[in-house]
PDB file of N, CA and C in Angstrom:
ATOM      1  N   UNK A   1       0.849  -1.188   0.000  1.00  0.00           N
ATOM      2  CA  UNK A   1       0.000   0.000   0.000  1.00  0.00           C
ATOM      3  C   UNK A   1       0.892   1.247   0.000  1.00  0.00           C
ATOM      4  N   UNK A   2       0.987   1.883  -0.752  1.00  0.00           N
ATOM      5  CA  UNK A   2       1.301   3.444  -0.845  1.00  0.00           C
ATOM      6  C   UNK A   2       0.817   4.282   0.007  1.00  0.00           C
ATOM      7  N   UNK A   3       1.976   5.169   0.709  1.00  0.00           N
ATOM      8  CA  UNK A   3       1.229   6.307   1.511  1.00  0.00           C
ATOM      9  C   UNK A   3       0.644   7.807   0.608  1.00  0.00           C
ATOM     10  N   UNK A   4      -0.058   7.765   1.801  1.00  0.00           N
ATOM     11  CA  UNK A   4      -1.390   9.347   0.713  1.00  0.00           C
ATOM     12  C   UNK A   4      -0.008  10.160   0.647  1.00  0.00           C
ATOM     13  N   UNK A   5      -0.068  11.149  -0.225  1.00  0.00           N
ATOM     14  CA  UNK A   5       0.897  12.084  -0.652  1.00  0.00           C
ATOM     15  C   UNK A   5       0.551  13.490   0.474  1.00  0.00           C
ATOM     16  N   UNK A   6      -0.632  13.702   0.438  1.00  0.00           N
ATOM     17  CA  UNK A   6      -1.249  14.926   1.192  1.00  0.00           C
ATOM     18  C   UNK A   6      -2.046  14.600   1.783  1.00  0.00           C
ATOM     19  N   UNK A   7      -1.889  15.015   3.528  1.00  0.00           N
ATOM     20  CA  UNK A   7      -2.372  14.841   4.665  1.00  0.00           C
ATOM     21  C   UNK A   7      -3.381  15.540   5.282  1.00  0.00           C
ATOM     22  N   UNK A   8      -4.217  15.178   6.100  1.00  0.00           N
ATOM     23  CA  UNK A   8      -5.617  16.346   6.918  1.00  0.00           C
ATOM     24  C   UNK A   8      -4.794  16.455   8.012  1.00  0.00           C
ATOM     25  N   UNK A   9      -5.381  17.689   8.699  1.00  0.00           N
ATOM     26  CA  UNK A   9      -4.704  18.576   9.713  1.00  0.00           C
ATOM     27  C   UNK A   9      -4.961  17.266  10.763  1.00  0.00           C
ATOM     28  N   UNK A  10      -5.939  16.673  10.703  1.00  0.00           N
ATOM     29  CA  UNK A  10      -6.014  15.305  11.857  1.00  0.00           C
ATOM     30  C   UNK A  10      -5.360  14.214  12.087  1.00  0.00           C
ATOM     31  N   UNK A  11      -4.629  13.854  10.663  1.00  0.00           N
ATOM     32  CA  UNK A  11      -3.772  13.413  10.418  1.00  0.00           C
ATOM     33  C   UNK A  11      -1.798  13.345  10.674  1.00  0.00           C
ATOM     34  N   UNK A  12      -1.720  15.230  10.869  1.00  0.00           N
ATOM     35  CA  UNK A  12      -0.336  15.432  10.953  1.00  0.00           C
ATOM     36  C   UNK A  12      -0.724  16.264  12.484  1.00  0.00           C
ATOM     37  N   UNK A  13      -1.894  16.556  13.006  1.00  0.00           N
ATOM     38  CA  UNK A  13      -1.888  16.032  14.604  1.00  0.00           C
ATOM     39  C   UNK A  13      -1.715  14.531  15.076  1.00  0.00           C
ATOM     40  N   UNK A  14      -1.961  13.661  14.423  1.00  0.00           N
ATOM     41  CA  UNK A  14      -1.894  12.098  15.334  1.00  0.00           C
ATOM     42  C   UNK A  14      -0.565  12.336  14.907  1.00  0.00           C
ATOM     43  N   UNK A  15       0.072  12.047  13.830  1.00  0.00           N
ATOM     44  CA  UNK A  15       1.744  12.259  13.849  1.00  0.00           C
ATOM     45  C   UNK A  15       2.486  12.555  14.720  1.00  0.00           C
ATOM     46  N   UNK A  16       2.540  14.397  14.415  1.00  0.00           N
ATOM     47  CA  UNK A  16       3.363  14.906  15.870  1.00  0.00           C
ATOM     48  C   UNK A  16       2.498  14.931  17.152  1.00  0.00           C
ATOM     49  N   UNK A  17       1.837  14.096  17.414  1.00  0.00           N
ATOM     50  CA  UNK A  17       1.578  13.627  18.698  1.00  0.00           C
ATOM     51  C   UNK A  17       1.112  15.258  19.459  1.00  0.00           C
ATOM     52  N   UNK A  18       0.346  16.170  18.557  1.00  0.00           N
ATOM     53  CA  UNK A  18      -0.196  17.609  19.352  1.00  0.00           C
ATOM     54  C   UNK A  18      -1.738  17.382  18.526  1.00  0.00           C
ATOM     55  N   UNK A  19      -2.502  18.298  19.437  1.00  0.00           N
ATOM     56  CA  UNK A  19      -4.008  18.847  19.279  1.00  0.00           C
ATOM     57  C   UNK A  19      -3.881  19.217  17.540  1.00  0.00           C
ATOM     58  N   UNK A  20      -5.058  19.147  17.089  1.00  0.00           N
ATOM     59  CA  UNK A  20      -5.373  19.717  15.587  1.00  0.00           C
ATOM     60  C   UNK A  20      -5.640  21.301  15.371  1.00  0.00           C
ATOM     61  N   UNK A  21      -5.837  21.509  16.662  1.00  0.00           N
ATOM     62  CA  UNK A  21      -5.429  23.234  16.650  1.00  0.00           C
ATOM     63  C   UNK A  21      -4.490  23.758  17.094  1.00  0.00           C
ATOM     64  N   UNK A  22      -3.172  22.984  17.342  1.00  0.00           N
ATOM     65  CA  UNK A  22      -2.521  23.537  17.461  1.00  0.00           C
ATOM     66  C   UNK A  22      -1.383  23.098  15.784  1.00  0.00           C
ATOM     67  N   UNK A  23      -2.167  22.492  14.999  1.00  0.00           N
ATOM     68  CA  UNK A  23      -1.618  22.387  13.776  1.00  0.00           C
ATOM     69  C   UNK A  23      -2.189  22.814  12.953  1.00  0.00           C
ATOM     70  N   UNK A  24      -3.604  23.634  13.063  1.00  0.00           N
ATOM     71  CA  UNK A  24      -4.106  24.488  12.633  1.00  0.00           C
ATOM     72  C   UNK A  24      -3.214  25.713  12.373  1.00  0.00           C
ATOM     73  N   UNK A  25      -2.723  26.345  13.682  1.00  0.00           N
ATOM     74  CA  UNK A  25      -2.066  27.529  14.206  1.00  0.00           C
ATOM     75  C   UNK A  25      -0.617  27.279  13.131  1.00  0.00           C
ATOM     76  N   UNK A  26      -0.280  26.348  13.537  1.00  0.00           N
ATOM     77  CA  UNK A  26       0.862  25.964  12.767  1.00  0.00           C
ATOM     78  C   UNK A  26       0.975  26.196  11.378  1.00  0.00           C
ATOM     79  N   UNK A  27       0.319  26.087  10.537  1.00  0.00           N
ATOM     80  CA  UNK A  27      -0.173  25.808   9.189  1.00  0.00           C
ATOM     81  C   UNK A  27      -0.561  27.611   9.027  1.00  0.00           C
ATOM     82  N   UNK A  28      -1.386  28.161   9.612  1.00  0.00           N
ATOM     83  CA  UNK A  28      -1.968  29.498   9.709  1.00  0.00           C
ATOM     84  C   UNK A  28      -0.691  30.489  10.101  1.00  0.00           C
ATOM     85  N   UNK A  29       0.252  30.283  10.805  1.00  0.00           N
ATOM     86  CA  UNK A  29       1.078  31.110  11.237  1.00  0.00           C
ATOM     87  C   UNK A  29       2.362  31.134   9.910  1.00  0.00           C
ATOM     88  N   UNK A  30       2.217  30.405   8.966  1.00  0.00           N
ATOM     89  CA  UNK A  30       3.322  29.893   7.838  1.00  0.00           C
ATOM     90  C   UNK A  30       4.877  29.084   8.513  1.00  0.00           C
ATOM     91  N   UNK A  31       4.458  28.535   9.490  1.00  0.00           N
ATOM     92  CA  UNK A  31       4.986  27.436  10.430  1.00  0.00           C
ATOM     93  C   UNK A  31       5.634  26.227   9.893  1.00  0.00           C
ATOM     94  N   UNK A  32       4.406  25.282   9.092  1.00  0.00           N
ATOM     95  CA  UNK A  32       4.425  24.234   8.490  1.00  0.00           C
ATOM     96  C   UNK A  32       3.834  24.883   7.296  1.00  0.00           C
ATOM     97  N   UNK A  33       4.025  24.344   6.315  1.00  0.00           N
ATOM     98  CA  UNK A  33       3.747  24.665   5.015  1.00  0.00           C
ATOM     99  C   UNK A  33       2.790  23.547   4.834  1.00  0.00           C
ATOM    100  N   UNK A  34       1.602  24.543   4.405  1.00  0.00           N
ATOM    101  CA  UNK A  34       0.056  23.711   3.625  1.00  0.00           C
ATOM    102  C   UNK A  34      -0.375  23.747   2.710  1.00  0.00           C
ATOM    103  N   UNK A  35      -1.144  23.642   1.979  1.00  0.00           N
ATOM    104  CA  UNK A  35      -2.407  23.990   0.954  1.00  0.00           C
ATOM    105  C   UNK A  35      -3.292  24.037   1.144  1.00  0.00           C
ATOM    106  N   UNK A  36      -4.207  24.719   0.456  1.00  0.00           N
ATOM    107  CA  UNK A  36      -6.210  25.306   0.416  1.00  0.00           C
ATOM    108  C   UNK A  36      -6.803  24.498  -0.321  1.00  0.00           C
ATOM    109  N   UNK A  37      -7.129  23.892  -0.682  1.00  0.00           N
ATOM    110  CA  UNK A  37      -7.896  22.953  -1.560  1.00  0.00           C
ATOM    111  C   UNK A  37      -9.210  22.824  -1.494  1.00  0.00           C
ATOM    112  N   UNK A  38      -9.776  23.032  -2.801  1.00  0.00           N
ATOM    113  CA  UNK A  38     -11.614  22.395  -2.800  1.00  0.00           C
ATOM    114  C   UNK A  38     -12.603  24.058  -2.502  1.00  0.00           C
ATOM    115  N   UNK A  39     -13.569  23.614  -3.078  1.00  0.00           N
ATOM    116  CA  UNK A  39     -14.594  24.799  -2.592  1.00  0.00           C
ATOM    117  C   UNK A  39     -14.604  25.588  -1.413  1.00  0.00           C
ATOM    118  N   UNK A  40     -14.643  24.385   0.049  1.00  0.00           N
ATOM    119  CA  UNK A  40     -14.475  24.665   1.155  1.00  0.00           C
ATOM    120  C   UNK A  40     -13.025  24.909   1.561  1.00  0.00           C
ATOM    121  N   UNK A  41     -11.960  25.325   1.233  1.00  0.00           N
ATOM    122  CA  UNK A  41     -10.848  25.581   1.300  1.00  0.00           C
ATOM    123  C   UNK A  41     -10.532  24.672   2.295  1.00  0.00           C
ATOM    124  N   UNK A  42     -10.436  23.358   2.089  1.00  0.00           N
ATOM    125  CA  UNK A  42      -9.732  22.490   3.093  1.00  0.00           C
ATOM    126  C   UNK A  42      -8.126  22.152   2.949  1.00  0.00           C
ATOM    127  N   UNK A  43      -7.708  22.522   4.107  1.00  0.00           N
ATOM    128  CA  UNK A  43      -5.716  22.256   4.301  1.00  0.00           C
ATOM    129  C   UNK A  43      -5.419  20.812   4.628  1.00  0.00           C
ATOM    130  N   UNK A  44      -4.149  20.809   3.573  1.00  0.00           N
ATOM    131  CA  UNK A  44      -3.593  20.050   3.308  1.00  0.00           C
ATOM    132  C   UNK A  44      -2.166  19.966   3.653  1.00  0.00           C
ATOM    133  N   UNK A  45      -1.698  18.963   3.991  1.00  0.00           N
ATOM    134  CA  UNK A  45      -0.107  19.154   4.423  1.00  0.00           C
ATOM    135  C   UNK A  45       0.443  17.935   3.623  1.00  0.00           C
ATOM    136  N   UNK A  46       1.343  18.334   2.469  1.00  0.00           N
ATOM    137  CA  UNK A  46       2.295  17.310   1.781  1.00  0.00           C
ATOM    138  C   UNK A  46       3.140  16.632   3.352  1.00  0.00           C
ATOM    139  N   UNK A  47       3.312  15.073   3.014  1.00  0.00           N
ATOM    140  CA  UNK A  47       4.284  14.434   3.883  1.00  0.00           C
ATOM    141  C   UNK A  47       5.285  14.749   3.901  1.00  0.00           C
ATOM    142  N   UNK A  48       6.129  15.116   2.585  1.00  0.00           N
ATOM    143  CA  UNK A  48       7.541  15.501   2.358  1.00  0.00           C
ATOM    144  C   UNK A  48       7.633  16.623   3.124  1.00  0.00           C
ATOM    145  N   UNK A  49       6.694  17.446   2.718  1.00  0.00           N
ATOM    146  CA  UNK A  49       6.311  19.223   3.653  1.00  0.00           C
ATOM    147  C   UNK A  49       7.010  18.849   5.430  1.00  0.00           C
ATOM    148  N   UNK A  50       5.697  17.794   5.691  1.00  0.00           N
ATOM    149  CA  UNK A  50       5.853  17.304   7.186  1.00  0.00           C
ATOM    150  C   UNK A  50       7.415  16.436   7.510  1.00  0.00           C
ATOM    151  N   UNK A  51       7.816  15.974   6.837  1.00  0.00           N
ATOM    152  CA  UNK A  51       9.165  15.340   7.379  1.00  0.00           C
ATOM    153  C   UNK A  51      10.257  16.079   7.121  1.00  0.00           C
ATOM    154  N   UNK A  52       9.971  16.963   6.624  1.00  0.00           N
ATOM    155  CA  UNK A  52      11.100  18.587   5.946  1.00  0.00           C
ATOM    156  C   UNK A  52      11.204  19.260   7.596  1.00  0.00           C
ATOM    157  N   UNK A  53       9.526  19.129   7.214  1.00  0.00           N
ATOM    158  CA  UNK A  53       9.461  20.313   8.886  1.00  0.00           C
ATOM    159  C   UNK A  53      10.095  19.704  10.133  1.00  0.00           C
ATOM    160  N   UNK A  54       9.852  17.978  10.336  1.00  0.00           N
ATOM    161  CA  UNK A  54      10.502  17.662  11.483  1.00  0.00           C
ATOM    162  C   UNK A  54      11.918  17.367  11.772  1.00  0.00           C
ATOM    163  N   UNK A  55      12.311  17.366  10.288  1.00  0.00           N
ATOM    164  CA  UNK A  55      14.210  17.386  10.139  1.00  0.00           C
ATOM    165  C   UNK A  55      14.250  18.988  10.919  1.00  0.00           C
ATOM    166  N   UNK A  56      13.916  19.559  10.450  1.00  0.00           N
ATOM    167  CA  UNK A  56      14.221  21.498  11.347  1.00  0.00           C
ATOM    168  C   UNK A  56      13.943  21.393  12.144  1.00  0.00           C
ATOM    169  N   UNK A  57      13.216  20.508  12.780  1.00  0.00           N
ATOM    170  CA  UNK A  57      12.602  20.995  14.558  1.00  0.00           C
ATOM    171  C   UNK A  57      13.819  20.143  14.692  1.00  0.00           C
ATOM    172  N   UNK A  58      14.338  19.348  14.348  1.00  0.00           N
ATOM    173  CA  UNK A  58      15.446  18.155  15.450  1.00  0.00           C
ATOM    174  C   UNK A  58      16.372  18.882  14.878  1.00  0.00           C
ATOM    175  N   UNK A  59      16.843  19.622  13.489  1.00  0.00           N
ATOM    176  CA  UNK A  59      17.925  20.494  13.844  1.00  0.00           C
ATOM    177  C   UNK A  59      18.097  21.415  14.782  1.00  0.00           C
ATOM    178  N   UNK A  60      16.769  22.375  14.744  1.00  0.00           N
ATOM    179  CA  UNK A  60      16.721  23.742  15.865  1.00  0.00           C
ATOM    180  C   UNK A  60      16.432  22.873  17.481  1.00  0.00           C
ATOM    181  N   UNK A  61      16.148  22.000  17.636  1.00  0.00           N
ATOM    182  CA  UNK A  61      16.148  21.772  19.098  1.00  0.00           C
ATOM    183  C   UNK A  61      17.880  21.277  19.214  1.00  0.00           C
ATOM    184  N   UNK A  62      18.343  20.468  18.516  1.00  0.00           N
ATOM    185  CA  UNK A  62      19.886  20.433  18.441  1.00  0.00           C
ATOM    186  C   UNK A  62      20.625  21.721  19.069  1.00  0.00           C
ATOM    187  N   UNK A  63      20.430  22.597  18.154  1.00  0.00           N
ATOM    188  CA  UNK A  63      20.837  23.748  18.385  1.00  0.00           C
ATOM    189  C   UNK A  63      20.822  24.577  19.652  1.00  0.00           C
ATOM    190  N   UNK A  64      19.624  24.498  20.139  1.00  0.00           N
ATOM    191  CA  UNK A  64      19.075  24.946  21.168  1.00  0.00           C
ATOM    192  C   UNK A  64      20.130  24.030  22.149  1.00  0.00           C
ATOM    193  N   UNK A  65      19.690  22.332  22.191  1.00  0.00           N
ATOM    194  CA  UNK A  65      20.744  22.352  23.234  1.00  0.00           C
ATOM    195  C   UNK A  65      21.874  22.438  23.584  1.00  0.00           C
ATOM    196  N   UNK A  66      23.005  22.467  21.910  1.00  0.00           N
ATOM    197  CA  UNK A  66      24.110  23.155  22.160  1.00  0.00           C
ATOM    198  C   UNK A  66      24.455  24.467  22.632  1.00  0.00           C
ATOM    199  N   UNK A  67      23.461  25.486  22.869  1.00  0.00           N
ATOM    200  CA  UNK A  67      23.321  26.869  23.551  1.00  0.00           C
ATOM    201  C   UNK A  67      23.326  26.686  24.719  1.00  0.00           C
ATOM    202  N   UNK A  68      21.885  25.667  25.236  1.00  0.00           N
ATOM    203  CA  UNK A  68      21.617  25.819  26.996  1.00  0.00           C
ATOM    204  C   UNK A  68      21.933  24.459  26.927  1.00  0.00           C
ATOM    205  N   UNK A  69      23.018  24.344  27.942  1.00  0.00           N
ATOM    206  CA  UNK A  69      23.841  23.031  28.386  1.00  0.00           C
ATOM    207  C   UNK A  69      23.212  22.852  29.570  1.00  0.00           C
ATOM    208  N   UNK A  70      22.981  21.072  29.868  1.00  0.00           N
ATOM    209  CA  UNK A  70      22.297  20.616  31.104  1.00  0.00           C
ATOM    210  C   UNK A  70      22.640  21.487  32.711  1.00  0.00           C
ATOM    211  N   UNK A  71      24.039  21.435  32.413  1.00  0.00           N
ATOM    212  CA  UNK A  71      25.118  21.737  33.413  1.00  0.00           C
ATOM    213  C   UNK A  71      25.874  22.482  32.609  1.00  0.00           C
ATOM    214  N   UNK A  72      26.642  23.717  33.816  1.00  0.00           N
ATOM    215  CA  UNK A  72      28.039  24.362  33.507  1.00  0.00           C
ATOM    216  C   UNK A  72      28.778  23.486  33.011  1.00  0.00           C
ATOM    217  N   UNK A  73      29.889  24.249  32.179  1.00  0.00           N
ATOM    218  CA  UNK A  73      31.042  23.591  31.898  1.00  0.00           C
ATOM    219  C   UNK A  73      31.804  24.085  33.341  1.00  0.00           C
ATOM    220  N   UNK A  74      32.612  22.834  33.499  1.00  0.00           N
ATOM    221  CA  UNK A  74      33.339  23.038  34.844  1.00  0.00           C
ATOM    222  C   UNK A  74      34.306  23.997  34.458  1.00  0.00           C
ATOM    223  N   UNK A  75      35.069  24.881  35.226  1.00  0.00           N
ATOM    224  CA  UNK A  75      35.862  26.000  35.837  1.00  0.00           C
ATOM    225  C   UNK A  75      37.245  25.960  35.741  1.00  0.00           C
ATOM    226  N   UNK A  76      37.713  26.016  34.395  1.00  0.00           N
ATOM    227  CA  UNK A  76      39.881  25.433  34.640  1.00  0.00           C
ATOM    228  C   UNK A  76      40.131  26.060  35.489  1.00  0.00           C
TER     229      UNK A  76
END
């Protein structure tokens, strides 16, 4: 079975494991990158879109914890 190419906001909430409004917000804020689709302008999130986006969150949290270290570096 082939995976769907483009995802519902309910969909890339069960993913990253958050609320559908807060991937609403996400999508609305130009956060995650979506699409409008259909009469009723329903959003869409490409998978590639979504695994693009979660390579950057595990780069920028990387990042982040090379900034704020658990602990001081000890004192020569």
């Amino acid at each position: 079975m082939t995976e769907t190419r483009f995802l519902l906001l309910s969909d890339v909430a069960i993913e990253l494991n958050v609320s559908e409004s807060q991937v609403y917000h996400m999508v609305r804020s130009g956060e995650l990158p979506a699409i409008k689709i259909g009469g009723r302008g329903q959003w869409r999130v490409e998978r590639a879109r979504l695994e693009q986006y979660i390579e950057q969150k595990y780069a920028e949290t990387a990042a982040w914890v090379t900034r704020n270290p658990l602990t001081s570096p000890e004192a020569d």
